[in-house]
C-alpha atoms as a PDB file:
ATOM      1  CA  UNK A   1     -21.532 -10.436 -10.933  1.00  0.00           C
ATOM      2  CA  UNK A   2     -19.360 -10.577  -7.712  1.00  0.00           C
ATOM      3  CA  UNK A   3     -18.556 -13.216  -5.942  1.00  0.00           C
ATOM      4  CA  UNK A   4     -17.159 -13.694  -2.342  1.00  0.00           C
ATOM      5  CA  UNK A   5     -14.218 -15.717  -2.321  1.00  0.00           C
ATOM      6  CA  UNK A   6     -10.740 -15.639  -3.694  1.00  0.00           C
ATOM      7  CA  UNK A   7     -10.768 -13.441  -6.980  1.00  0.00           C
ATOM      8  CA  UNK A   8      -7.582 -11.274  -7.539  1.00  0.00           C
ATOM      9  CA  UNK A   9      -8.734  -8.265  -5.532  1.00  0.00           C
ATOM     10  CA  UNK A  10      -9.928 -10.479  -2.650  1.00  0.00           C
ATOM     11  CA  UNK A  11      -6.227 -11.946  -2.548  1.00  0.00           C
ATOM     12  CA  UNK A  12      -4.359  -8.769  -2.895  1.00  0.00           C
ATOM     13  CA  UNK A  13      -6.328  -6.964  -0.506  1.00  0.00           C
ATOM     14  CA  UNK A  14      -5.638 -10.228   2.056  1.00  0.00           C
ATOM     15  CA  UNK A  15      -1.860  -9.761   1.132  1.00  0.00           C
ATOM     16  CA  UNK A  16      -1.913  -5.715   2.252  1.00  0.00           C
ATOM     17  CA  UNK A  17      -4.214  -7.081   5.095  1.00  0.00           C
ATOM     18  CA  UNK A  18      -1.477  -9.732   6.151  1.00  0.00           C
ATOM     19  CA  UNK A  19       1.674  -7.299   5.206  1.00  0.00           C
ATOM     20  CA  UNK A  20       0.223  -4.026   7.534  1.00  0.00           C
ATOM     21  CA  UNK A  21      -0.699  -6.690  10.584  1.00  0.00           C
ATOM     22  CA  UNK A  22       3.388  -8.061  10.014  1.00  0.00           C
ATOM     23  CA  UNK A  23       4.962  -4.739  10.074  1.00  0.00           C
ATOM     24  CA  UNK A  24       2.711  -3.392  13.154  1.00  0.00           C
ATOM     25  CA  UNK A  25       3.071  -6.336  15.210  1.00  0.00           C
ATOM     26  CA  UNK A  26       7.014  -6.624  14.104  1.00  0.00           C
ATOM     27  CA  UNK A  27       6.970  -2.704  15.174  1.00  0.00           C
ATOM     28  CA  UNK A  28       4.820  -3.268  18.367  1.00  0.00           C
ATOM     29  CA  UNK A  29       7.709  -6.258  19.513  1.00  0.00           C
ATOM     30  CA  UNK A  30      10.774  -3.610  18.449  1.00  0.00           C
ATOM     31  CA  UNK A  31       9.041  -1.306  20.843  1.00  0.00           C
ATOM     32  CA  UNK A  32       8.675  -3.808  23.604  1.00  0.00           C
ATOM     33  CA  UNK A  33      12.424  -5.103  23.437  1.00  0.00           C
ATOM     34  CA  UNK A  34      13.567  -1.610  22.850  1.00  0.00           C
ATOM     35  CA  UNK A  35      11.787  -0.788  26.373  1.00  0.00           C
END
């Protein structure tokens, strides 16, 4: 039985979620500065 919420793979896959966003946006703003 699943459940929505926080199980392990829910939080893990919220951490990658969280960790890609971070280095794109922290990319995006080198870009910008860079420019």
């Amino acid at each position: 039985m699943k459940k929505r919420g926080l199980t392990r793979e829910g939080i893990i896959t919220l951490i990658l979620v969280l960790l890609i966003a971070g280095f794109v946006l922290y990319f995006i703003f080198k870009l910008l500065k860079i420019i």
